[in-house]
Each structure stands twice: as C-alpha cells, then as structure tokens.
Protein backbone atom coordinates (compact mmCIF):
# COMPACT_ATOMS: atom_id res chain seq x y z
CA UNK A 1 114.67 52.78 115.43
CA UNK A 2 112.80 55.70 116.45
CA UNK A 3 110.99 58.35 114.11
CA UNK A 4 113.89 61.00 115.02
CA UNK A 5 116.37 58.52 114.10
CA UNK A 6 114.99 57.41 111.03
CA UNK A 7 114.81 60.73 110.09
CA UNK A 8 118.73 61.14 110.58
CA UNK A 9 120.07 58.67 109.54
CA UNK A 10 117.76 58.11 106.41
CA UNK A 11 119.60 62.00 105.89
CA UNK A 12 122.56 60.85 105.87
CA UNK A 13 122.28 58.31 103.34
CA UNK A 14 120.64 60.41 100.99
CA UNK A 15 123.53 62.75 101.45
CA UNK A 16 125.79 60.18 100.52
CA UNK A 17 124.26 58.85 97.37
CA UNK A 18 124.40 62.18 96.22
CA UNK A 19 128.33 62.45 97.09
CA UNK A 20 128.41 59.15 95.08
CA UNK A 21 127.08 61.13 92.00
CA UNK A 22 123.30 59.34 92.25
CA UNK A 23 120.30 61.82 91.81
CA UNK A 24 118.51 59.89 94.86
CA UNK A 25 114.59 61.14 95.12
CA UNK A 26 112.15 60.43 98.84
CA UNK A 27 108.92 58.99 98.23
CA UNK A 28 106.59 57.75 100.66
CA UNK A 29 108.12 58.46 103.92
CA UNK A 30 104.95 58.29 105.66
CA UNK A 31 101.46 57.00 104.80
CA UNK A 32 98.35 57.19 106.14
CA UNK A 33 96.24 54.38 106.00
CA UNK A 34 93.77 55.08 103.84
CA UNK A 35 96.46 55.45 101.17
CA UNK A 36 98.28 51.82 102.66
CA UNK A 37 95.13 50.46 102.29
CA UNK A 38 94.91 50.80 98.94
CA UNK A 39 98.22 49.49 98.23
CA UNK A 40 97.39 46.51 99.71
CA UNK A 41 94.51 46.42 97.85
CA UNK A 42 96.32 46.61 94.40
CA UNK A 43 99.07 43.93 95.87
CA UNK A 44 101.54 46.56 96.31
CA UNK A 45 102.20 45.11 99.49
CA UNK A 46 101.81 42.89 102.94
CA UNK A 47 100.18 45.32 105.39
CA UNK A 48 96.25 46.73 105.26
CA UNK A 49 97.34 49.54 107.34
CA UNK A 50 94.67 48.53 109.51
CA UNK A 51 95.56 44.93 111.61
CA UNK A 52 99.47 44.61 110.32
CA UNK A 53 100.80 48.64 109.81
CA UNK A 54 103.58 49.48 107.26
CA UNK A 55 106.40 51.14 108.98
CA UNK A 56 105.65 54.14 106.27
CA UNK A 57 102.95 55.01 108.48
CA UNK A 58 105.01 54.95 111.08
CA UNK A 59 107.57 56.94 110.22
CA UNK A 60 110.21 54.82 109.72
CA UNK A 61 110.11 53.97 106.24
CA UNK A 62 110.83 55.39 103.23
CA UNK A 63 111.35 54.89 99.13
CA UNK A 64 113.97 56.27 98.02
CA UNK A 65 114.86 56.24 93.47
CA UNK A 66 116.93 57.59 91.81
CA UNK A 67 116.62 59.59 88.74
CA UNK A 68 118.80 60.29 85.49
CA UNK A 69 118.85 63.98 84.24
CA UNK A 70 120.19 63.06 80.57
CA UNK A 71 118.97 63.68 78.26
CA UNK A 72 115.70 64.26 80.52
CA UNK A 73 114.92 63.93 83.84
CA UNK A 74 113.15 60.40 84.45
CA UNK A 75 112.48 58.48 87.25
CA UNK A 76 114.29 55.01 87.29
CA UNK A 77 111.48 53.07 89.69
CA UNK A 78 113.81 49.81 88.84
CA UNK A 79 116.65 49.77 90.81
CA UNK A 80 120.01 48.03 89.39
CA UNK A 81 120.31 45.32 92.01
CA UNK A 82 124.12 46.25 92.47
CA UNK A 83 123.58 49.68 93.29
CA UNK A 84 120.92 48.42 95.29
CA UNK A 85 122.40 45.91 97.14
CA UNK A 86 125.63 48.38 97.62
CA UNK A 87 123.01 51.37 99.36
CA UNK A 88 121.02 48.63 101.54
CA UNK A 89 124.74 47.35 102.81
CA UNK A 90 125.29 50.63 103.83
CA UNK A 91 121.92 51.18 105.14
CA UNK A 92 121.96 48.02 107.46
CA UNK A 93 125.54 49.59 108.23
CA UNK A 94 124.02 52.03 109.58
CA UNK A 95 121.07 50.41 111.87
CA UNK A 96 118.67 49.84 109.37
CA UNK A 97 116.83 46.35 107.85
CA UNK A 98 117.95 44.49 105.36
CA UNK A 99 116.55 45.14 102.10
CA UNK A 100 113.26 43.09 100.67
CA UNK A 101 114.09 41.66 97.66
CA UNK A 102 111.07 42.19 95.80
CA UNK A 103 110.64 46.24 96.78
CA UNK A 104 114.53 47.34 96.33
CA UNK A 105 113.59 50.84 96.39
CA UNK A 106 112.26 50.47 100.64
CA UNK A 107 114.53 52.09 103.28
CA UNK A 108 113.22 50.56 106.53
CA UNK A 109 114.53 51.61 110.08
C-alpha cells in the first residue's frame, strides 16, 4: 500500500469509528529514525529504524486510541480486544495487515 493510500484509507476508518460513537485519536503516523531508534531501544518494538525500518517511517503506519471524554478526557492506550479485533477486521477489509497482537493500537498498510 502506498503512502497516498494509506493516507486514505487510514481516513476513512477514522471516519468511521467516529460514526460508531468512538473518540479515535492518530499517533505516530510517521517516525523518523532517530525517534524509532529509541523505541527499539526501550523494547517498544522489532525495528532499529536503521537495518529493519518500521513502516511508521514510512508512511504507512499509524496508532490510532481512543479516548473517553467523561467525566474527563483520558487517553485509553489499552485497547478492549473486541473493539480491537472488530476495527482491525475492518481494517484488513479494507487492504490493510492484520493486527499484531501485542501492539493492538498499530494500523499498518
């Protein structure tokens, strides 16, 4: 999937969480890799950024949480697996990977 269509479609299912009644937020949709590095270097993930690049620094990745506004707004970083599992079915629906199981919150293209 290129950038451009990442971009789109990644859109689109944003849109729809947010016709679903989610509060969906974007985080890390692209890296650089100075700041993968460093990630990898806390075990936040697989790729140095250097000899195995994340698709974030690509382009074609992207967090995405959601976040409650009662009684205050807060970021829920955990997502509930069946609302999980529900967006990544409709994200692989749409062209996109399946989700990883241990990062529920990734949107890869």
């Amino acid at each position: 999937m290129t950038r451009r269509e990442f971009t789109r479609k990644i859109c689109e299912l944003i849109y729809e969480m947010v016709q679903a009644g989610h509060n969906p937020i974007l985080d890390y949709a692209m890296r650089s890799s100075s700041e993968q590095r460093k990630l990898y270097d806390e075990g936040l993930s697989k790729c140095d950024g250097t000899k195995i690049l994340s698709a974030h620094q690509k382009g074609t990745a992207a967090d995405i949480y959601l976040v409650q506004t009662e009684p205050e707004i807060k970021i829920i970083f955990e997502w509930n697996k069946d609302k999980a599992i529900f967006w990544h079915n409709t994200w692989t629906r749409k062209g996109g990977k399946a989700a990883i199981p241990w990062d529920l919150g990734h949107f890869e293209g």
